[in-house]
Protein backbone atom coordinates (compact mmCIF):
# COMPACT_ATOMS: atom_id res chain seq x y z
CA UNK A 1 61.53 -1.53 130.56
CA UNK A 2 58.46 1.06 130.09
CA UNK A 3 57.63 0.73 126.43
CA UNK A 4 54.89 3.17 124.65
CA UNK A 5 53.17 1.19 122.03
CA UNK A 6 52.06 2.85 119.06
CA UNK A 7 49.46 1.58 117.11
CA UNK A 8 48.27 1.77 113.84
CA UNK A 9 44.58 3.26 113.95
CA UNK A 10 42.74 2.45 110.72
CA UNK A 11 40.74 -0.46 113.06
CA UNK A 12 40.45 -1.17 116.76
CA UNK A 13 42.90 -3.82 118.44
CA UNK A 14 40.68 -6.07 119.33
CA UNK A 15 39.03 -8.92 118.38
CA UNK A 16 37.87 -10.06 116.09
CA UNK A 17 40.61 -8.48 114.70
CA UNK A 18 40.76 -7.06 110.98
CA UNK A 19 44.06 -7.69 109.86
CA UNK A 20 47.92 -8.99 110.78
CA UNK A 21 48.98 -5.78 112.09
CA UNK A 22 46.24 -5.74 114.72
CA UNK A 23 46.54 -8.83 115.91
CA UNK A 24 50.58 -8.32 116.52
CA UNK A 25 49.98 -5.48 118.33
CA UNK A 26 47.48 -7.02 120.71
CA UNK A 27 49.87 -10.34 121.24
CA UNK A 28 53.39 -7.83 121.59
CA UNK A 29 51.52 -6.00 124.39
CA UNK A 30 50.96 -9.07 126.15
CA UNK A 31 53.82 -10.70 125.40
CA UNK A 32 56.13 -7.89 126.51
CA UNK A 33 54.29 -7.82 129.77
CA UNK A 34 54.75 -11.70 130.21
CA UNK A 35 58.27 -11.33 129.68
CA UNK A 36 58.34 -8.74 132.75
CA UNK A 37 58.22 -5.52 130.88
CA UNK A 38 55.52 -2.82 131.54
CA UNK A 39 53.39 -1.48 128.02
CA UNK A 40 51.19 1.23 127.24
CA UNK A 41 49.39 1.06 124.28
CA UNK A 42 48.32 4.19 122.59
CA UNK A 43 45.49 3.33 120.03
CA UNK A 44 42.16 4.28 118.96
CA UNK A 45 39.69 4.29 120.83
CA UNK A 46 37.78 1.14 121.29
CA UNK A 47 40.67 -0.64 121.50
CA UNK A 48 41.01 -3.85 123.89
CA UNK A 49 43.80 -3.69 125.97
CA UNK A 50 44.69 -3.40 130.06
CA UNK A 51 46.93 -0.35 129.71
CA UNK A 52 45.01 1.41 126.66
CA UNK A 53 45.35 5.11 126.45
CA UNK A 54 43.39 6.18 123.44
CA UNK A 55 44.59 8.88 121.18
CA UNK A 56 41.62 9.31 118.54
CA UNK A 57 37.65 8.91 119.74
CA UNK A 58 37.40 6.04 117.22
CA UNK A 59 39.32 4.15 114.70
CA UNK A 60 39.22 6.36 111.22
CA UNK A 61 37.96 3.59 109.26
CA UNK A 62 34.37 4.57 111.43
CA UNK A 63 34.86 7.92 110.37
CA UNK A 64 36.77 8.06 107.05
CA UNK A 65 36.90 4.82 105.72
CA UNK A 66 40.40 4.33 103.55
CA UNK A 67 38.58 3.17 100.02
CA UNK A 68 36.81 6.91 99.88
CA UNK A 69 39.34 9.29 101.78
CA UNK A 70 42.70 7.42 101.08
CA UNK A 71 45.36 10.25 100.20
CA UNK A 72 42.84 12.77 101.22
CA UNK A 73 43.91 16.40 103.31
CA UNK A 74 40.86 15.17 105.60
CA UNK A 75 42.16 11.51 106.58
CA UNK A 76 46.06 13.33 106.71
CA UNK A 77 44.85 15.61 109.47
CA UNK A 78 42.77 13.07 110.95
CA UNK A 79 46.18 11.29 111.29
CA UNK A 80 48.13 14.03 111.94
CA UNK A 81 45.88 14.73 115.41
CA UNK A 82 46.06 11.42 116.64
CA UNK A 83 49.88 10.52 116.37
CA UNK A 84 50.78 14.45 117.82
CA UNK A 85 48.45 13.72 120.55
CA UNK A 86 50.18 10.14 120.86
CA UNK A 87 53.18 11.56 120.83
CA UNK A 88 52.82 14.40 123.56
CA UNK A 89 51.99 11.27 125.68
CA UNK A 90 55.57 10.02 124.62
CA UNK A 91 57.24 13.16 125.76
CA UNK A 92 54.95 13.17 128.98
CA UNK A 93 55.85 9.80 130.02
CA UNK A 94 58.37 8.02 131.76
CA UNK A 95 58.79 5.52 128.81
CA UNK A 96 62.27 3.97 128.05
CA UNK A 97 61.41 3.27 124.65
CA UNK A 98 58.88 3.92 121.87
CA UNK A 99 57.51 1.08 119.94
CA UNK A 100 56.48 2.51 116.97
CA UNK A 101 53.41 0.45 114.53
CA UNK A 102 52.15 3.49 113.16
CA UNK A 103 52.92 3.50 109.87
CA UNK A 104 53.21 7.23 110.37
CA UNK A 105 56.40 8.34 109.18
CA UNK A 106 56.47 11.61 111.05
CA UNK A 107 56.82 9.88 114.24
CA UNK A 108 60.49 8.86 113.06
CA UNK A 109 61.87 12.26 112.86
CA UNK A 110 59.70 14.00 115.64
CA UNK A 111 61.73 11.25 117.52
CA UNK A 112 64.80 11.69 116.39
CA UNK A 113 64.66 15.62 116.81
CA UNK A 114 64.05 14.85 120.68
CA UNK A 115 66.44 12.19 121.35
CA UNK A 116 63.53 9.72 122.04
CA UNK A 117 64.31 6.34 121.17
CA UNK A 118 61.99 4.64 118.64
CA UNK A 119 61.80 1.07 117.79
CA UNK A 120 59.91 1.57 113.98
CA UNK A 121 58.21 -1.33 112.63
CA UNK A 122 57.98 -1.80 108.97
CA UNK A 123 54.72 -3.87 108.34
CA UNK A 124 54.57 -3.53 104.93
CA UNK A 125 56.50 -2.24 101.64
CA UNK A 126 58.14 1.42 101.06
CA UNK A 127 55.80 3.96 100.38
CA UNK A 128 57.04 7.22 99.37
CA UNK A 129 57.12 9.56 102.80
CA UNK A 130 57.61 6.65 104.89
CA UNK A 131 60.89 5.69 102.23
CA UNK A 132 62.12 9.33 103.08
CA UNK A 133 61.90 9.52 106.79
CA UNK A 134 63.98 5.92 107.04
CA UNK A 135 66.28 7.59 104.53
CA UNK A 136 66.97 10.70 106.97
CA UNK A 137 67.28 7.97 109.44
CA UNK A 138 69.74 5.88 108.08
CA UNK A 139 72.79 4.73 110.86
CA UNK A 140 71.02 6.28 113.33
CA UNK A 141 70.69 3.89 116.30
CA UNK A 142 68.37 6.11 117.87
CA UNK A 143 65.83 4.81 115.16
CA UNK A 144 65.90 1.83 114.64
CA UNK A 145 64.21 0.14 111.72
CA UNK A 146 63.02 -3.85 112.06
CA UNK A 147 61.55 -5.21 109.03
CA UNK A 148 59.54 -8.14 109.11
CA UNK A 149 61.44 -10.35 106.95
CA UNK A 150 64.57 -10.21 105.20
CA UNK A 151 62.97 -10.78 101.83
CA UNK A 152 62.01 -6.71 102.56
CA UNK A 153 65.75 -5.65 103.52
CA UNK A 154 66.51 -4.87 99.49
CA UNK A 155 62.86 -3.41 99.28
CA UNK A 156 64.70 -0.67 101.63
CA UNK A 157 67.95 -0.08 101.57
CA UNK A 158 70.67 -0.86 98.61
CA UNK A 159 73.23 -1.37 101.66
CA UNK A 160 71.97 -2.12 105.16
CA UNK A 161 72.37 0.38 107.74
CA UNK A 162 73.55 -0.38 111.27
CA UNK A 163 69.86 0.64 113.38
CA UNK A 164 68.35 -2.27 110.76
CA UNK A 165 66.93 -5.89 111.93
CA UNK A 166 64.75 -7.80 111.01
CA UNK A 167 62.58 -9.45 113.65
CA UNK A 168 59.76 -12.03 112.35
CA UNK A 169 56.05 -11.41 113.91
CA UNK A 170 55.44 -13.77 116.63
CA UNK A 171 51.96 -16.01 117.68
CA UNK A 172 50.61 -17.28 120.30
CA UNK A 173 51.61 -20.50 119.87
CA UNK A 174 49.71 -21.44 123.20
CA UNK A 175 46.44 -21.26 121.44
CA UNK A 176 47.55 -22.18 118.13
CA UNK A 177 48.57 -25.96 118.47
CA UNK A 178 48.54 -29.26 117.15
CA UNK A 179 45.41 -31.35 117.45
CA UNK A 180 44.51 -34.95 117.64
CA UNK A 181 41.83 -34.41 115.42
CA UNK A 182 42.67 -35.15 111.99
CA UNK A 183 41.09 -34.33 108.89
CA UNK A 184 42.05 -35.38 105.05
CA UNK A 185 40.82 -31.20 104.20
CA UNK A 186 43.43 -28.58 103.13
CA UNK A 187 42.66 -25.55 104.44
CA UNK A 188 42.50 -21.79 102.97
CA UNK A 189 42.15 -18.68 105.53
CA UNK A 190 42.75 -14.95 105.07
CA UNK A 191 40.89 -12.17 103.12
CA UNK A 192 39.47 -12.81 99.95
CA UNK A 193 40.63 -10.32 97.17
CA UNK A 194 42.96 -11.45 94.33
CA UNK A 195 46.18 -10.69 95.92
CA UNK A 196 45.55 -12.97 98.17
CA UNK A 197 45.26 -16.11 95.68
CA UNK A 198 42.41 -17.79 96.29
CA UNK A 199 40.71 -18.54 92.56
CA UNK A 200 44.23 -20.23 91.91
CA UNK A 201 44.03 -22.21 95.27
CA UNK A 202 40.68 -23.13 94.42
CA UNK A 203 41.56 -24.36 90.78
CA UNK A 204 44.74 -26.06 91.78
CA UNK A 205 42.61 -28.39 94.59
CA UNK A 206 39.86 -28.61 91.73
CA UNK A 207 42.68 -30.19 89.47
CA UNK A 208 44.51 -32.23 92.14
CA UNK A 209 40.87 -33.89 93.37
CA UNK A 210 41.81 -32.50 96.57
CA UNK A 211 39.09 -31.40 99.19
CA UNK A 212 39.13 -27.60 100.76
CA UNK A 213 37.98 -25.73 102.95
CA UNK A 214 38.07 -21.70 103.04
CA UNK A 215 37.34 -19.16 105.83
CA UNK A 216 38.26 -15.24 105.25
CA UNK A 217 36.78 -12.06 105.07
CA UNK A 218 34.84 -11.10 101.51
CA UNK A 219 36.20 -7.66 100.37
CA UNK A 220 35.51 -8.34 96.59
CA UNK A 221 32.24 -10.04 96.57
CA UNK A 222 32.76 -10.06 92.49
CA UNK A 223 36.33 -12.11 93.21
CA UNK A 224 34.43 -14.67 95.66
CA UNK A 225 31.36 -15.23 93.20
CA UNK A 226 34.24 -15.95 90.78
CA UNK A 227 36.32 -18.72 93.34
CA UNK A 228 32.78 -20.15 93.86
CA UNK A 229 32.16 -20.60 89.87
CA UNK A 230 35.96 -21.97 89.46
CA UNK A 231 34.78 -24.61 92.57
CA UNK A 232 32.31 -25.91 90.28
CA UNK A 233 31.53 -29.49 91.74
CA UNK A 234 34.55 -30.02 94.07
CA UNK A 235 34.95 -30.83 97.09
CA UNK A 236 35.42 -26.88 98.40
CA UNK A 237 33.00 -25.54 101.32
CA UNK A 238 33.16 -21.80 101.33
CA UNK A 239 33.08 -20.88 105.84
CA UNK A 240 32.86 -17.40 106.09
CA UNK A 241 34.89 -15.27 108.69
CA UNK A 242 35.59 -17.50 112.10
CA UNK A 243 37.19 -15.93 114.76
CA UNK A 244 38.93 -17.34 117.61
CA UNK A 245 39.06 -21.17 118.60
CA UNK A 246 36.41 -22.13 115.84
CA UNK A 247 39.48 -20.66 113.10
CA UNK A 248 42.46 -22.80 115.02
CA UNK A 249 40.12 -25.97 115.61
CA UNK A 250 39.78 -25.71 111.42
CA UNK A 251 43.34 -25.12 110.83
CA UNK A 252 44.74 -27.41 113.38
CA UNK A 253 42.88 -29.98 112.09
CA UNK A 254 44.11 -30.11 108.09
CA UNK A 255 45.78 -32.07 106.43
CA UNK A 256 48.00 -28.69 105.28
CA UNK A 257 47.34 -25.00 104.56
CA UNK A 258 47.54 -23.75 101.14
CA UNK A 259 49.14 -19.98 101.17
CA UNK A 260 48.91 -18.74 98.03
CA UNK A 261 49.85 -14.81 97.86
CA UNK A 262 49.76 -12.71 94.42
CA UNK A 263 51.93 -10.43 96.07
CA UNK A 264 55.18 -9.95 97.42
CA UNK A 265 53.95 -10.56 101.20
CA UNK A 266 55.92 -8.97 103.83
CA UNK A 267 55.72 -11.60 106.39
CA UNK A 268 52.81 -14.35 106.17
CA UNK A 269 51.37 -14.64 110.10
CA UNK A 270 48.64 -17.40 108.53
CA UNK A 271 51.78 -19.70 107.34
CA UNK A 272 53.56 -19.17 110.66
CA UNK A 273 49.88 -20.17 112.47
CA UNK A 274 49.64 -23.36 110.61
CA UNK A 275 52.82 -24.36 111.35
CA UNK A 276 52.53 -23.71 114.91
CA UNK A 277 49.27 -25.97 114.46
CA UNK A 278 52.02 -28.47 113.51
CA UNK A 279 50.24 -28.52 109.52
CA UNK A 280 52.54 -27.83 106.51
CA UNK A 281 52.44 -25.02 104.45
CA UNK A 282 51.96 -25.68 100.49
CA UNK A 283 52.90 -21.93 99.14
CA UNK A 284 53.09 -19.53 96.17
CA UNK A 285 57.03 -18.55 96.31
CA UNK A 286 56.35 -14.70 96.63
CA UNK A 287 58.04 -12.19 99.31
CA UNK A 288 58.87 -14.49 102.88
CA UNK A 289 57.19 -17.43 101.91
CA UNK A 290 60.66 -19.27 101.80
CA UNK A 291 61.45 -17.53 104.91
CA UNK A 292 58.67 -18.85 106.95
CA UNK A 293 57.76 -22.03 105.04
CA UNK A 294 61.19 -23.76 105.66
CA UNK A 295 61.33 -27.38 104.56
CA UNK A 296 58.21 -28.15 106.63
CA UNK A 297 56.05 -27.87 103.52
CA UNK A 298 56.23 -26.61 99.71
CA UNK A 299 57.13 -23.15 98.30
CA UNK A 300 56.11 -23.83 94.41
CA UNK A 301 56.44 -20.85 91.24
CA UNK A 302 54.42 -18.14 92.30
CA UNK A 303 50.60 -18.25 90.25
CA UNK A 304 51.40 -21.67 89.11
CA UNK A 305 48.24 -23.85 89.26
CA UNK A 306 49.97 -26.42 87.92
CA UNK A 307 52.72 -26.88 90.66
CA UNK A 308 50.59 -25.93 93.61
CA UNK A 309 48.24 -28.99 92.57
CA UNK A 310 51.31 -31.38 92.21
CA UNK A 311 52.56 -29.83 95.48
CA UNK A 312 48.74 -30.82 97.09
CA UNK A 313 49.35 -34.43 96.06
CA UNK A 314 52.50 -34.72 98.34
CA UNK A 315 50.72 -33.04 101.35
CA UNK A 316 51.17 -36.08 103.44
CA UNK A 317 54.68 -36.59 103.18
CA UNK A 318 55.72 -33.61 105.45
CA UNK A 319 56.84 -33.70 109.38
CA UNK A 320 53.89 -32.36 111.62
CA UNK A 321 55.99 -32.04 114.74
CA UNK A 322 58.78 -30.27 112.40
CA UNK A 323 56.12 -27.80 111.92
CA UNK A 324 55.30 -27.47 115.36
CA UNK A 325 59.18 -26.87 116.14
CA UNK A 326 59.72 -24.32 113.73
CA UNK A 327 56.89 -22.08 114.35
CA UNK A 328 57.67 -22.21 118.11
CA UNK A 329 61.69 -21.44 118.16
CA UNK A 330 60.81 -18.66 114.57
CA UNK A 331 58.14 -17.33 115.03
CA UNK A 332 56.28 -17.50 118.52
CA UNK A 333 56.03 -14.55 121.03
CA UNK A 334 58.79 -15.28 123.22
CA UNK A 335 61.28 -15.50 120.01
CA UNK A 336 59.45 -12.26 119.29
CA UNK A 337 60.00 -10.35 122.55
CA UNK A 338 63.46 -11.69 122.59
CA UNK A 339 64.63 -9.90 118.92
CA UNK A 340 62.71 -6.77 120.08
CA UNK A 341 64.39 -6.62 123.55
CA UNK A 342 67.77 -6.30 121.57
CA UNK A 343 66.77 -3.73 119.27
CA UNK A 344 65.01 -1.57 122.28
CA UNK A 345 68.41 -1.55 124.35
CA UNK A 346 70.26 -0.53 121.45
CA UNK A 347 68.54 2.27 120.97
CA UNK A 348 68.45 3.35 124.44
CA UNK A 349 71.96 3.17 124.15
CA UNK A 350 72.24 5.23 121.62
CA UNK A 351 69.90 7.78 123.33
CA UNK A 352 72.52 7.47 126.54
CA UNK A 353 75.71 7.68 124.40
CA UNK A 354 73.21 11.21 122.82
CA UNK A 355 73.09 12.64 126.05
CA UNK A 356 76.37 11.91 127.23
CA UNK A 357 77.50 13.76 124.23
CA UNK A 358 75.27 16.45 124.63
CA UNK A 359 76.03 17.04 128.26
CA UNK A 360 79.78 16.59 127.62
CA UNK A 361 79.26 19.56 125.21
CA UNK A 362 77.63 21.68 127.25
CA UNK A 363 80.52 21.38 130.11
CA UNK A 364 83.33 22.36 127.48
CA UNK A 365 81.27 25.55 126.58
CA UNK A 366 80.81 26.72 130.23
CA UNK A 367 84.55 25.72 130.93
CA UNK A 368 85.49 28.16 127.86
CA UNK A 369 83.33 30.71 129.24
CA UNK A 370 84.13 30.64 132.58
């Protein structure tokens, strides 16, 4: 298959990469290639990728970051330029399918009005338009609608459609491996704003007499000054951002990773990375975290201090190659590819069956007219 890739364009794919939804699209455009497909991504400029054909001279966060022009006419046409120019491409092309990581809901009905099939990825909760447009969609197998998870499938729909799947993100789980070094550190990664948990991961190890170490990206310096107070004297070495091996060296070599979302999380790609590092997963119970977490680790009550601390004391009882094993057959690319592959043919199908039906009508007028 020929499959257009649609990116989200707030950031760049590349590395180092600034969030999930970058980082999947960079590893499904590789991994659809590996599995013998051909991909084109279309992406902001600046993007890092073989077959790369930009649609916006830079990423809008450059131009318009999202904290000062979020919900504003000027970021909406900013928007509204780059996914008609992506999607002229579409029509141009000789694509067989659309994968669509936009988060631009007008994508899913500019498709469906041309009989393009569209793969739409939901990355993260409802919002409002983007609600709508899979509500105009609904049992339409031309667009079909994976979510991430199926904690999000009630999030969407009160009964699920037939053009909905769910399809977990996949990793690399050739870079991210188990080590032979072994450390007796937990480990905390991700961005560091309260929804993300980390003043409760860093009181929790501070009550168990644990040791920790944390690596993420500051985006509330007041937050981190406050994690760093709640450290006190502890045993807690704040890492700044890694990138790359220097990030999987660290997590590969804890003793487990502690995952501690204040919000209903769609997915969870730093869980699934640990456990593909073959290093449990001690977790606030919040949106997949079940899902992913499995039994190779701990999902305790969401916030609780208490229970993630107990939950830190156990950390050594858990299977490390169990980890390993789940990640792999879950969540790694190939798994990936291979839920995606289904959900592309069946809307091409339906896109076939659309034109069949189409030209089918268009005999039985000429016959009458004839």
């Amino acid at each position: 298959m020929h499959i257009a890739v649609i990116a989200h364009n707030r950031h760049a794919v590349a590395e180092p990469f600034m969030g999930g939804m970058e980082a999947h699209t960079h590893l499904l455009c590789r991994a659809l290639r590996a599995a013998g497909h051909a991909a084109t991504l279309l992406a902001a400029r600046g993007s890092d990728d073989a077959c790369l054909t930009p649609i916006c001279p830079a990423p809008y966060e450059a131009e318009l970051p999202w904290d000062i022009y979020r919900g504003t006419p000027e970021l909406e046409a900013f928007q509204t330029r780059a996914y008609a120019a992506a999607f002229e491409i579409v029509r141009a092309g000789q694509f067989d399918v659309v994968h669509n990581n936009s988060l631009f809901p007008a994508l899913i009905d500019w498709a469906r009005k041309d009989g393009i099939p569209m793969v739409t990825t939901q990355h993260v909760p409802p919002f409002a338009k983007m609600a709508e447009a899979v509500r105009r969609a609904e049992n339409d197998d031309l667009a079909q609608i994976t979510l991430v998870s199926e904690s999000q499938l009630p999030l969407w729909f009160a009964q699920r459609p037939s053009n909905a799947s769910v399809v977990y993100n996949g990793i690399d789980c050739r870079i991210w491996h188990p080590g032979e070094k072994r450390s007796n550190r937990l480990v905390w990664t991700g961005r560091i704003t309260p929804n993300k948990g980390l003043l409760e991961a860093v009181e929790a190890v501070r009550r168990a007499g644990a040791a920790l170490d944390i690596a993420g990206q500051v985006e509330d310096r007041e937050y981190l000054a406050a994690c760093k107070a709640a450290a006190g004297n502890a045993d807690i070495r704040f890492l700044g951002q890694l990138h790359g091996e220097e990030l999987r060296a660290l997590v590969r070599s804890a003793k487990a990773a502690l995952v501690t979302p204040m919000w209903d999380e769609p997915f969870g790609l730093v869980a699934a990375e640990a456990l593909a590092s073959g290093v449990p997963v001690i977790a606030f119970d919040r949106g997949a975290m079940r899902e992913v977490v499995g039994t190779c680790g701990a999902v305790v009550n969401a916030g609780s201090v208490v229970a993630l601390a107990e939950a830190v004391s156990h950390a050594d009882t858990f299977d490390r190659a169990a980890c390993r094993q789940r990640a792999v057959s879950h969540f790694s690319a190939e798994a990936m590819v291979a839920g995606y592959e289904q959900v592309y043919c069946a809307a091409i199908a339906a896109a076939r069956a659309g034109s069949a039906t189409s030209a089918s009508s268009r005999s039985s007028t000429a016959a009458l007219l004839a």
